[in-house]
PDB file of N, CA and C in Angstrom:
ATOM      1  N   UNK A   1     -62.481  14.843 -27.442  1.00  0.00           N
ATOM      2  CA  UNK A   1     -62.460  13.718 -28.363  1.00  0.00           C
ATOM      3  C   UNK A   1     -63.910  13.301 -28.608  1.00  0.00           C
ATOM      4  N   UNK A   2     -64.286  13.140 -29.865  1.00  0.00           N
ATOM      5  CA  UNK A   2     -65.594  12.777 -30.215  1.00  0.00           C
ATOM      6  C   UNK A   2     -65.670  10.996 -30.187  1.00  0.00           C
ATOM      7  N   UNK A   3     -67.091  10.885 -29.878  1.00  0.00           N
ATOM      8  CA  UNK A   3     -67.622   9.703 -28.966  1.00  0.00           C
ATOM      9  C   UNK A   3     -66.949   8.429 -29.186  1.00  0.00           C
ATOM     10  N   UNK A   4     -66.927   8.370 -31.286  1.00  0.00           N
ATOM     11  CA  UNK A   4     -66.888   7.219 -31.629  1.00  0.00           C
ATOM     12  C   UNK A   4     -65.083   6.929 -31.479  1.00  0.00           C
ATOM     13  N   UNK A   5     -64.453   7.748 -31.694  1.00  0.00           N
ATOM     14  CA  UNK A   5     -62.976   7.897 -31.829  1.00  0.00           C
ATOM     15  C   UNK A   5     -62.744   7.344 -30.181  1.00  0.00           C
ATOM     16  N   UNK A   6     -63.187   8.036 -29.016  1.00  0.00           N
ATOM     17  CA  UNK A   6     -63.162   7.340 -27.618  1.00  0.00           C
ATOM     18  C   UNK A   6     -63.208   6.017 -27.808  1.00  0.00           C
ATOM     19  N   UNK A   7     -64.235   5.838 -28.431  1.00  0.00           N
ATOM     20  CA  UNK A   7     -64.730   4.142 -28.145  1.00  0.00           C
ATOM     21  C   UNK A   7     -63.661   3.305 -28.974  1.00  0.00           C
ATOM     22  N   UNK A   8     -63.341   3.739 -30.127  1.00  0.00           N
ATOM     23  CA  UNK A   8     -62.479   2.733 -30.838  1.00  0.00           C
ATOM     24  C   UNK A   8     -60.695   2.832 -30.548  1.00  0.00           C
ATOM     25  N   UNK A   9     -60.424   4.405 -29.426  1.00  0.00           N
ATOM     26  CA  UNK A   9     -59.431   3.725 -29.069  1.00  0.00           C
ATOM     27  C   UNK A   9     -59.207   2.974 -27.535  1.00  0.00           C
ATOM     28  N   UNK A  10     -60.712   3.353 -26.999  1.00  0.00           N
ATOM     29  CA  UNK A  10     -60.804   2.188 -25.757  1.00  0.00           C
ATOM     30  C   UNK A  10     -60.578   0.948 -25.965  1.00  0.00           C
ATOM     31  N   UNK A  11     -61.475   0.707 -27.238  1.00  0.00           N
ATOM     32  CA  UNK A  11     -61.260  -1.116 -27.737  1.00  0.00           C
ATOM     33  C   UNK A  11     -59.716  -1.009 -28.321  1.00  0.00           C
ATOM     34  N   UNK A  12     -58.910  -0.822 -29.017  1.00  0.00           N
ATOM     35  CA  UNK A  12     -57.662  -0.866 -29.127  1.00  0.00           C
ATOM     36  C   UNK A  12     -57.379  -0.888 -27.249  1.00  0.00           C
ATOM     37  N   UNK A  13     -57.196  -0.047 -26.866  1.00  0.00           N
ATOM     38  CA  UNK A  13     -56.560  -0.147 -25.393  1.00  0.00           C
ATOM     39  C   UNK A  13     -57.115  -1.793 -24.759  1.00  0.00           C
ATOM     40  N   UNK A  14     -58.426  -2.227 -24.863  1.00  0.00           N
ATOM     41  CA  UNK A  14     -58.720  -3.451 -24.150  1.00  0.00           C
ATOM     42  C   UNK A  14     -58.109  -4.730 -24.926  1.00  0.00           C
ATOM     43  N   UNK A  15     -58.010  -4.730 -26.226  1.00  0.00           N
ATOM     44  CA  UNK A  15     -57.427  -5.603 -27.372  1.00  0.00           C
ATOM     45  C   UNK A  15     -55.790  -5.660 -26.733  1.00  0.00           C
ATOM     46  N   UNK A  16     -54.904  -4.855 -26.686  1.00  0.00           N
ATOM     47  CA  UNK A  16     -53.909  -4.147 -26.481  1.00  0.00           C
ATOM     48  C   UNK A  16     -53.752  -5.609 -24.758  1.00  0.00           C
ATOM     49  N   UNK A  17     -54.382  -4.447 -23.862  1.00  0.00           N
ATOM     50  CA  UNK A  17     -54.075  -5.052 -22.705  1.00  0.00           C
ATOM     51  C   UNK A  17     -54.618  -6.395 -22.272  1.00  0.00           C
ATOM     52  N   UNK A  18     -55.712  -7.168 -22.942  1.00  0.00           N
ATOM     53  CA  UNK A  18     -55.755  -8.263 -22.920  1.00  0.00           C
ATOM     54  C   UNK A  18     -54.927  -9.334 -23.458  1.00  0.00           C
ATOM     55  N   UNK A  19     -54.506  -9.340 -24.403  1.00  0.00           N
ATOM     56  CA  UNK A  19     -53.028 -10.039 -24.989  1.00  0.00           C
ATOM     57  C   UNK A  19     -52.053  -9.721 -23.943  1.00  0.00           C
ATOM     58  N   UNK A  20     -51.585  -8.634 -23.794  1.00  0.00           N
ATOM     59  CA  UNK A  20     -50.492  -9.103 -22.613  1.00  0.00           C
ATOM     60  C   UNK A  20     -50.536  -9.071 -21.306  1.00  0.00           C
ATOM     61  N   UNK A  21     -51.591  -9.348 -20.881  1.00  0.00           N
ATOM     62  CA  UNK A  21     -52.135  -9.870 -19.514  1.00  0.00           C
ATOM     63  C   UNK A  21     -52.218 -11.621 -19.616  1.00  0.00           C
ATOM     64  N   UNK A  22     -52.785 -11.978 -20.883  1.00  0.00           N
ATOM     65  CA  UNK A  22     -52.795 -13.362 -21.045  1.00  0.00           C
ATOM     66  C   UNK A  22     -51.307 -13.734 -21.421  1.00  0.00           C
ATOM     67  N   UNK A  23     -50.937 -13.302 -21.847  1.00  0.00           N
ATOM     68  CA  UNK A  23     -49.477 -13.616 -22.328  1.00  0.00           C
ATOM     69  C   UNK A  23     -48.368 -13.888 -20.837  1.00  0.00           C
ATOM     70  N   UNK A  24     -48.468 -12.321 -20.387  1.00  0.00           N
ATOM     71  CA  UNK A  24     -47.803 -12.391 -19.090  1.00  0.00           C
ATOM     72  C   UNK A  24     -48.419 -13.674 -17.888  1.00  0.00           C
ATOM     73  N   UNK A  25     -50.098 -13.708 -18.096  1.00  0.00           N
ATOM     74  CA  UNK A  25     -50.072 -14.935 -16.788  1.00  0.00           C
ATOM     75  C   UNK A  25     -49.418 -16.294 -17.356  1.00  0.00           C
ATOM     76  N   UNK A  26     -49.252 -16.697 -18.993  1.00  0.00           N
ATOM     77  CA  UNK A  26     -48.455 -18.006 -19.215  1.00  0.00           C
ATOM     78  C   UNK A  26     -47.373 -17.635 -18.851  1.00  0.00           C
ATOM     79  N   UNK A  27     -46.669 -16.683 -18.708  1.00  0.00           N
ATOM     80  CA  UNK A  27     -45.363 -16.552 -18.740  1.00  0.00           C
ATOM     81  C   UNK A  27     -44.633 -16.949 -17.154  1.00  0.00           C
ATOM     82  N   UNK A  28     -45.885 -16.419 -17.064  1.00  0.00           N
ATOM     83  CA  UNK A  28     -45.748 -16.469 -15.083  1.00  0.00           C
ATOM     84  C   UNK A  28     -45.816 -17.543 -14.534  1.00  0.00           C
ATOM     85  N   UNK A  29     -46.611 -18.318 -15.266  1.00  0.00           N
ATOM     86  CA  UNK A  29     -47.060 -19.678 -14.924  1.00  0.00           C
ATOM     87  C   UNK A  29     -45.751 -21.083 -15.379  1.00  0.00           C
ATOM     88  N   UNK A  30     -45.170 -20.495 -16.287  1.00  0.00           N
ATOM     89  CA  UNK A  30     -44.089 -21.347 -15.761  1.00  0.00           C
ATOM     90  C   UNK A  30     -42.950 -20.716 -15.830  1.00  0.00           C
ATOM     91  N   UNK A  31     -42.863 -19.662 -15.353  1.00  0.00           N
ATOM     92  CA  UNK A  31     -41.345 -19.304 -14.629  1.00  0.00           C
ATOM     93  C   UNK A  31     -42.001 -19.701 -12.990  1.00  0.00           C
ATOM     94  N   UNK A  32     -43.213 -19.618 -12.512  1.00  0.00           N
ATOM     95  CA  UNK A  32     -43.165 -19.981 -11.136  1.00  0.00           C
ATOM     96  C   UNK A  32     -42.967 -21.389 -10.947  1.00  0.00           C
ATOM     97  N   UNK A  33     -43.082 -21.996 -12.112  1.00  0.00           N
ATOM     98  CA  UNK A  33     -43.405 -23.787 -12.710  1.00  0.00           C
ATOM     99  C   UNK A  33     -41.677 -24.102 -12.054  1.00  0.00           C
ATOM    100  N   UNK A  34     -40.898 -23.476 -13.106  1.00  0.00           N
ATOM    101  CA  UNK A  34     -39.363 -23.536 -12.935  1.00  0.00           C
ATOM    102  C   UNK A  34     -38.862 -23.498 -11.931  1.00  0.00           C
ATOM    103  N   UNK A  35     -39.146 -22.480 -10.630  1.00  0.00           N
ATOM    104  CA  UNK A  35     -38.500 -22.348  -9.434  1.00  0.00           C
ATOM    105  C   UNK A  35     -38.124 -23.371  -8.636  1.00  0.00           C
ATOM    106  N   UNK A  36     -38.854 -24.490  -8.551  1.00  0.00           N
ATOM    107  CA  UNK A  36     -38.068 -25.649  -7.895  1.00  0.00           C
ATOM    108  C   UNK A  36     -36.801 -26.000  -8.914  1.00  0.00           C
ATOM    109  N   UNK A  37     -36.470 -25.980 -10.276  1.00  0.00           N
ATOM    110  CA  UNK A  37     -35.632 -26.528 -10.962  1.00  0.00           C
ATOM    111  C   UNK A  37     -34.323 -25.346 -10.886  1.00  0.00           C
ATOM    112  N   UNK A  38     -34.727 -24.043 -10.649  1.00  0.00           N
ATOM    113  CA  UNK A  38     -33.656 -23.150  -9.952  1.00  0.00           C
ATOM    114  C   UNK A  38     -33.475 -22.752  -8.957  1.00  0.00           C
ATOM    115  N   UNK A  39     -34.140 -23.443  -8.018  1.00  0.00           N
ATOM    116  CA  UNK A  39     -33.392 -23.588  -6.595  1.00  0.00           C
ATOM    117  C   UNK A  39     -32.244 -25.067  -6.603  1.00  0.00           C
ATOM    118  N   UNK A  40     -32.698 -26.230  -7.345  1.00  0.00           N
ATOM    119  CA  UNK A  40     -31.521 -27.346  -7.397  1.00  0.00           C
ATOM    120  C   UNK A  40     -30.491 -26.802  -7.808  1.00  0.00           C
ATOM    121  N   UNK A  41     -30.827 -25.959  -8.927  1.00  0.00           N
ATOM    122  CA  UNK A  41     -29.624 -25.643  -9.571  1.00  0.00           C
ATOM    123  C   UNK A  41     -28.334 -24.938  -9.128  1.00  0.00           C
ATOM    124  N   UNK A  42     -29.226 -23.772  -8.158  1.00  0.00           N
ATOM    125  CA  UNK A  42     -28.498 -22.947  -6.938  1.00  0.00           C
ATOM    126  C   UNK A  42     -27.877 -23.625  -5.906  1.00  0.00           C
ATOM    127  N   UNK A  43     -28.420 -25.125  -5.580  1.00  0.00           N
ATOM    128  CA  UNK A  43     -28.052 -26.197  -4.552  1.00  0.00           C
ATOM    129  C   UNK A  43     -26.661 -26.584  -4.980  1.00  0.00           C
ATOM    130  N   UNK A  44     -26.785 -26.919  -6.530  1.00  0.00           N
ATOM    131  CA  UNK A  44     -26.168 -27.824  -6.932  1.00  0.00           C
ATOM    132  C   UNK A  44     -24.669 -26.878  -7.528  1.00  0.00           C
ATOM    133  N   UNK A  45     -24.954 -26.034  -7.930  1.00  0.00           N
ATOM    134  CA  UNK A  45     -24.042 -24.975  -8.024  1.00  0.00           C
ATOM    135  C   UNK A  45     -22.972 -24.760  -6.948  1.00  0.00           C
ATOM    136  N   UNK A  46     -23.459 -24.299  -5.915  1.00  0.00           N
ATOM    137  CA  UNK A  46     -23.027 -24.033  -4.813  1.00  0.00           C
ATOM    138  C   UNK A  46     -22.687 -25.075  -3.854  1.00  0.00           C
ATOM    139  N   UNK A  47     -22.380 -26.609  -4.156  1.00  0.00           N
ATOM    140  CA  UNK A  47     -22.043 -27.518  -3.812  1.00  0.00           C
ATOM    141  C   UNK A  47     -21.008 -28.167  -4.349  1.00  0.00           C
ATOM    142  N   UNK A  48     -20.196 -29.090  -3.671  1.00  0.00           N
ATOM    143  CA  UNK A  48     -19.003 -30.007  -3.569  1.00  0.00           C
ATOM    144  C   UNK A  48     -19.259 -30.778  -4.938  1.00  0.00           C
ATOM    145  N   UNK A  49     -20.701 -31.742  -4.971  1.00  0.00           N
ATOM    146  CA  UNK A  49     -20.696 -32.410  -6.702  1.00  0.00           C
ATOM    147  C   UNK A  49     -20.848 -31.425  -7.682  1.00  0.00           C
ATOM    148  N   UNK A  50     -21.038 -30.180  -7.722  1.00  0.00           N
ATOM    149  CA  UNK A  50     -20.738 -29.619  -8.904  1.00  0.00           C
ATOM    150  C   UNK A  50     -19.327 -29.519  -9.438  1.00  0.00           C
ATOM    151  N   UNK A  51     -18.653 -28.974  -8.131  1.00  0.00           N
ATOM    152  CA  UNK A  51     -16.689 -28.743  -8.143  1.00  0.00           C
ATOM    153  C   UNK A  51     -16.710 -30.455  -8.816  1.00  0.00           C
ATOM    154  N   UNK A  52     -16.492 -31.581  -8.078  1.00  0.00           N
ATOM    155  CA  UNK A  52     -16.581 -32.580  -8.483  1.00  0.00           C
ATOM    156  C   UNK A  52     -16.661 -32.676 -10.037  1.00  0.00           C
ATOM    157  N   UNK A  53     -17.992 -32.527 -10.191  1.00  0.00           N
ATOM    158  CA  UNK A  53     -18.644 -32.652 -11.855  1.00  0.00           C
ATOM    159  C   UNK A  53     -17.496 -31.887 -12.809  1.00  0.00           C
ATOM    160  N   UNK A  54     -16.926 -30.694 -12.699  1.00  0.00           N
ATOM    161  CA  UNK A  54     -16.617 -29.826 -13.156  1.00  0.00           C
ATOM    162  C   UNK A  54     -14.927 -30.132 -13.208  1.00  0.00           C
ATOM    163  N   UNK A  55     -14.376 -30.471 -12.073  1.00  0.00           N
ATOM    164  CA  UNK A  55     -13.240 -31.417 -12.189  1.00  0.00           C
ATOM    165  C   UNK A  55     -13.201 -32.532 -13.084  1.00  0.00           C
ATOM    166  N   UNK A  56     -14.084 -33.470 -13.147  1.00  0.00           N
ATOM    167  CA  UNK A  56     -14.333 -34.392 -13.853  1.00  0.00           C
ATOM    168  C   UNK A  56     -13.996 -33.859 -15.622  1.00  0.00           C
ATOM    169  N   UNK A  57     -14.808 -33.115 -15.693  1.00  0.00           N
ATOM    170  CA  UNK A  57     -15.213 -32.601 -17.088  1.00  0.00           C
ATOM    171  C   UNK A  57     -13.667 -32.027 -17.618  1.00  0.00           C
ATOM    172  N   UNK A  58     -13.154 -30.961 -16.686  1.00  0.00           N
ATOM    173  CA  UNK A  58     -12.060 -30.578 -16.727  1.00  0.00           C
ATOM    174  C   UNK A  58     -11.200 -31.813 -17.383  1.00  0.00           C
ATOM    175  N   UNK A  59     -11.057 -32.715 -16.646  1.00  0.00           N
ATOM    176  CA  UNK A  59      -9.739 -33.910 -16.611  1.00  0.00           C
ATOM    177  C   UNK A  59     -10.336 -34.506 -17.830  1.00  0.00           C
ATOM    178  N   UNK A  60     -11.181 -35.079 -18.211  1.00  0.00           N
ATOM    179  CA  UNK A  60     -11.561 -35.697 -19.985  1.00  0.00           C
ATOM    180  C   UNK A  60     -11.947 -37.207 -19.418  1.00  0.00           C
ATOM    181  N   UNK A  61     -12.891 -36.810 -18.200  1.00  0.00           N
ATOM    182  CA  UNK A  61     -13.403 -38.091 -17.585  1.00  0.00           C
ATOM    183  C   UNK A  61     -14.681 -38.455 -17.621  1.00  0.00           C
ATOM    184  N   UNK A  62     -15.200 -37.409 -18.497  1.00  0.00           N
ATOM    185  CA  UNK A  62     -16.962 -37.393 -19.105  1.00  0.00           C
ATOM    186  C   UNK A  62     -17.094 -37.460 -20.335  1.00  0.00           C
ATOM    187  N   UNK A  63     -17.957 -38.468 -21.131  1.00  0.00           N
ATOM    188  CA  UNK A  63     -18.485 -38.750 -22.521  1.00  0.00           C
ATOM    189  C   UNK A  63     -18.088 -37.167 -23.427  1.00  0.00           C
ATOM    190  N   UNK A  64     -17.543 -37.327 -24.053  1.00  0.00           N
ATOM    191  CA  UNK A  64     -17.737 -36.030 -25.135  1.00  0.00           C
ATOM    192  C   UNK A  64     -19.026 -35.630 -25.525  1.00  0.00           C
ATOM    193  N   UNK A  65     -20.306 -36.392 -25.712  1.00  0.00           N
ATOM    194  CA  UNK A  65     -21.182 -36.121 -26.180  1.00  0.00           C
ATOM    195  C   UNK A  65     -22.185 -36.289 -25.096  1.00  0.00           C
ATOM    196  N   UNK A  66     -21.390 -35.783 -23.796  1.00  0.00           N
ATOM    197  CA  UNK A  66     -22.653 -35.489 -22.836  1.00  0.00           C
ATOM    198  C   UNK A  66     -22.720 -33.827 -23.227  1.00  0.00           C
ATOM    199  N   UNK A  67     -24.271 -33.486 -22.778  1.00  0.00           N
ATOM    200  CA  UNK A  67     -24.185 -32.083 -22.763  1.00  0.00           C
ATOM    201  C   UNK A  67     -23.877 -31.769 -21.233  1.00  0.00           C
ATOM    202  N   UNK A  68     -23.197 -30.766 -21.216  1.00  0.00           N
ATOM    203  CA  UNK A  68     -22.622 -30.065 -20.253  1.00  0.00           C
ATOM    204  C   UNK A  68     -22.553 -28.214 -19.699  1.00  0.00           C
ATOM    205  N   UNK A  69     -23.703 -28.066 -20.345  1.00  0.00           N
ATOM    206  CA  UNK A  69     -23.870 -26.296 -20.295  1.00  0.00           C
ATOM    207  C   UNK A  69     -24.065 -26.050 -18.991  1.00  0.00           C
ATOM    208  N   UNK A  70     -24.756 -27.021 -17.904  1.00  0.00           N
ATOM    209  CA  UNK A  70     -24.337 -27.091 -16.540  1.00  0.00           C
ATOM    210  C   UNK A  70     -22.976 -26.656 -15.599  1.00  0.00           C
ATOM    211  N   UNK A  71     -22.002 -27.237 -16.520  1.00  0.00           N
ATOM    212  CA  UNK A  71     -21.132 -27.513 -15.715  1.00  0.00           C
ATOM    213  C   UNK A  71     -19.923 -26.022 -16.249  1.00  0.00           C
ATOM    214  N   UNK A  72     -21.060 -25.476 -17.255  1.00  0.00           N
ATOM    215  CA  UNK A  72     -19.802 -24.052 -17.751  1.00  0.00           C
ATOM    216  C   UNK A  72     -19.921 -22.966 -16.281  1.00  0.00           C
ATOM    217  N   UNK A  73     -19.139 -22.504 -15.878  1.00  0.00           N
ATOM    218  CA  UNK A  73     -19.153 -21.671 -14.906  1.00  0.00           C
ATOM    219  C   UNK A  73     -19.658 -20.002 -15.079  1.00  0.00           C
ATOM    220  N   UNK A  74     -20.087 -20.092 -16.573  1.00  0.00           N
ATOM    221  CA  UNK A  74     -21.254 -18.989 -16.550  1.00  0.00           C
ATOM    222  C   UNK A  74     -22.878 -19.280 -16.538  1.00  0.00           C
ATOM    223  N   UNK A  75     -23.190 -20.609 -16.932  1.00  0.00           N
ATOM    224  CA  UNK A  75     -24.048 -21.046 -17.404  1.00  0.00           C
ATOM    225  C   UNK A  75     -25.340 -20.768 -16.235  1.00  0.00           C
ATOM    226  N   UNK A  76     -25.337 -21.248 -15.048  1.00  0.00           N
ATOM    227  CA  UNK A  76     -26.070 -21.648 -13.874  1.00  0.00           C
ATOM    228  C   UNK A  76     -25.780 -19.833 -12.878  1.00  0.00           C
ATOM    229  N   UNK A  77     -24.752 -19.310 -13.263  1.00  0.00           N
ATOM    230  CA  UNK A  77     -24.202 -18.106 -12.542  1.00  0.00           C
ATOM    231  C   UNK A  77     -25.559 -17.311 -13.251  1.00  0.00           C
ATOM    232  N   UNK A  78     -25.637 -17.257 -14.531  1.00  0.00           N
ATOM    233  CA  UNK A  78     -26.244 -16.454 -15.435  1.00  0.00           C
ATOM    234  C   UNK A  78     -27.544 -16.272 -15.055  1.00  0.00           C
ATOM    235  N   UNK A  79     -28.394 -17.810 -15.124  1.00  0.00           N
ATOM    236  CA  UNK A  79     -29.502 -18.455 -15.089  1.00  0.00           C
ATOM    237  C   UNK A  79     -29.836 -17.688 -13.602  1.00  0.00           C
ATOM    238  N   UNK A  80     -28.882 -17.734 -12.406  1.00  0.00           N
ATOM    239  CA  UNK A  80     -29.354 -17.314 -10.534  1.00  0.00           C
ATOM    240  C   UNK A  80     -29.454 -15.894 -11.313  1.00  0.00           C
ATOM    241  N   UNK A  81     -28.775 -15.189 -11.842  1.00  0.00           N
ATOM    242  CA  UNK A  81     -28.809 -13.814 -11.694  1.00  0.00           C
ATOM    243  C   UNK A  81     -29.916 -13.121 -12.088  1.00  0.00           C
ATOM    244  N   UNK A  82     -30.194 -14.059 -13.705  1.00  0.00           N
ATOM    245  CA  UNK A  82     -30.963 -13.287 -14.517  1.00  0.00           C
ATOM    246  C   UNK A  82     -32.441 -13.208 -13.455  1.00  0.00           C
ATOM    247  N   UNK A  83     -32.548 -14.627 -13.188  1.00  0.00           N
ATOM    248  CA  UNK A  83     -33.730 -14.590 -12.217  1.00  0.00           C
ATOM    249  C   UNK A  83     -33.507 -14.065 -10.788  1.00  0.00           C
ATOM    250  N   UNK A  84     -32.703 -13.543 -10.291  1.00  0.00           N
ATOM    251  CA  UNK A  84     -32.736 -12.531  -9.178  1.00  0.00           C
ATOM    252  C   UNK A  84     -33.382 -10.978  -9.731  1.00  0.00           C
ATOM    253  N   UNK A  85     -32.690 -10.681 -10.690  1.00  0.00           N
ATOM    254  CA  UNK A  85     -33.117  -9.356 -11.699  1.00  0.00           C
ATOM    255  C   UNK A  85     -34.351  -9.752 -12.012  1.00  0.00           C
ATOM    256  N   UNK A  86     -34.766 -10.463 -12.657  1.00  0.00           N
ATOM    257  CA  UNK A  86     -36.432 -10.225 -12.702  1.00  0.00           C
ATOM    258  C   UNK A  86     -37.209 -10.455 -11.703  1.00  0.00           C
ATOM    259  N   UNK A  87     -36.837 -11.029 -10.651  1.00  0.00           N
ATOM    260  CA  UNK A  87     -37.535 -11.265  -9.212  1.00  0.00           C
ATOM    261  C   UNK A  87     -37.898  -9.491  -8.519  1.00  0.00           C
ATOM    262  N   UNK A  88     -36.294  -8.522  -8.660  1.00  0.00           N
ATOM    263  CA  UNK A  88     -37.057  -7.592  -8.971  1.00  0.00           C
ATOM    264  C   UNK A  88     -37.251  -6.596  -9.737  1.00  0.00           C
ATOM    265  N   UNK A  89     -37.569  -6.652 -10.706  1.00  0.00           N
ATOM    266  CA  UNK A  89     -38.604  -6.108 -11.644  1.00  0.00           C
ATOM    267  C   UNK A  89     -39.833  -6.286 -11.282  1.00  0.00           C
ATOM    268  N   UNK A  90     -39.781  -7.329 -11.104  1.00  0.00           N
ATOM    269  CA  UNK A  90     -41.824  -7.776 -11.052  1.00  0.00           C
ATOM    270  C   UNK A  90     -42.190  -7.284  -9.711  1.00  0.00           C
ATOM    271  N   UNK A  91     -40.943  -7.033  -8.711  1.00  0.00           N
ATOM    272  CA  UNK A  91     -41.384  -6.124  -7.177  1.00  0.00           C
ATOM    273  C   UNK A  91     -41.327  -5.107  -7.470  1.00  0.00           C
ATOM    274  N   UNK A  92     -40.956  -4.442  -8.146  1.00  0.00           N
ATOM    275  CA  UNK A  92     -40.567  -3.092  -8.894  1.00  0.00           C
ATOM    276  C   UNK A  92     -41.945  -2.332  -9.709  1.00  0.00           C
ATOM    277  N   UNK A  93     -42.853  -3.272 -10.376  1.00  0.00           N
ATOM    278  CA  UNK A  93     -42.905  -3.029 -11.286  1.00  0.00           C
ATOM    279  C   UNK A  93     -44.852  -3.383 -10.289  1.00  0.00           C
ATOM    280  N   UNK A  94     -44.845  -4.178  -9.446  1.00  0.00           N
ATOM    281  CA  UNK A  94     -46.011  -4.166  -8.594  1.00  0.00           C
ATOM    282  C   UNK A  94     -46.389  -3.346  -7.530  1.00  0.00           C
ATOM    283  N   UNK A  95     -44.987  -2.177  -7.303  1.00  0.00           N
ATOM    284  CA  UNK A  95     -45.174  -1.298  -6.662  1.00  0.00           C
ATOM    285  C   UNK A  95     -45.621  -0.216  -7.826  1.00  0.00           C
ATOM    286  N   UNK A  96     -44.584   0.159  -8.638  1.00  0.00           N
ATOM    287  CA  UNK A  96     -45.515   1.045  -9.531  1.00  0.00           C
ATOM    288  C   UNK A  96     -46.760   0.705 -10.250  1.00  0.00           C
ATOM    289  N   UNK A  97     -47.280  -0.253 -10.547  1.00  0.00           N
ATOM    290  CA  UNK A  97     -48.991  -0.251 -10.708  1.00  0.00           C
ATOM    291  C   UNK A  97     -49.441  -0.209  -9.699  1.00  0.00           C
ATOM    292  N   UNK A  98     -48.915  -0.592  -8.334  1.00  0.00           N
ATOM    293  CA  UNK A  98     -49.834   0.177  -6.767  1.00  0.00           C
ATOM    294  C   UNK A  98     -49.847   1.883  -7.214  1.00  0.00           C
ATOM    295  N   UNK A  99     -48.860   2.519  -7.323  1.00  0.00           N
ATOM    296  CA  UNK A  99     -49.045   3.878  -6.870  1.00  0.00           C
ATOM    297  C   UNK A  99     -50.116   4.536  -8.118  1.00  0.00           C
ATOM    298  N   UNK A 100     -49.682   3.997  -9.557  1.00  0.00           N
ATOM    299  CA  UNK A 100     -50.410   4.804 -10.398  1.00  0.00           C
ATOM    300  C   UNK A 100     -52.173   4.579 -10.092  1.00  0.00           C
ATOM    301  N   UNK A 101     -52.051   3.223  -9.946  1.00  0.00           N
ATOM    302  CA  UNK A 101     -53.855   3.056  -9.045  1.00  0.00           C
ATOM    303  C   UNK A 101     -53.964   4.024  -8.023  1.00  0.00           C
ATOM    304  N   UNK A 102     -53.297   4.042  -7.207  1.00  0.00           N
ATOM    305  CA  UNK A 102     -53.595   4.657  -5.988  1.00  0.00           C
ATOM    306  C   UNK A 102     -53.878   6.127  -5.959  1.00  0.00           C
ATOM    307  N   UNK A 103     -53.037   6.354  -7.208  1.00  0.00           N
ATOM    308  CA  UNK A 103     -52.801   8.368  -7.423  1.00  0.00           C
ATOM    309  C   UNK A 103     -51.356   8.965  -6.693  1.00  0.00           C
TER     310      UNK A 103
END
């Protein structure tokens, strides 16, 4: 590959991987932000006032115009899972940029 063609697709490659390095650390920065708000949720899920809450809602003993996407029994199921699955990916995915560094 001749010199200048190297160089201009190095800068594409640094253009390239700087956007989603910055992208990925906001991203990171508040899904790690969130983790206290999905561990309550896992608390609260997996607890007596949710059944409660959810009874309630059931029987027509809560405002109609509360929101309630909480209390759907996929809603919070979805939310633990999806973030178990990307919990690992990103272990997944920090072992394979170890090895390709490594050789």
């Amino acid at each position: 590959m001749e010199q200048l063609a190297r160089i201009k697709q190095m800068e594409q490659c640094l253009d390239n991987a700087s956007v989603a390095v910055m992208q990925f650390s906001e991203a990171l920065d508040k899904y790690v932000d969130a983790q206290e708000a999905i561990a309550k949720l896992g608390e609260y899920y997996g607890g007596e006032e949710w059944k409660q809450d959810f009874a309630d809602d059931e029987a027509g003993r809560l405002p109609k115009d509360l929101k309630r996407g909480v209390l759907s029994e996929d809603g919070i199921w979805n939310l633990l899972s999806d973030s178990r699955e990307l919990n690992i990916r990103m272990l997944e995915t920090i072992v394979n940029i170890l090895k390709l560094r490594n050789g």
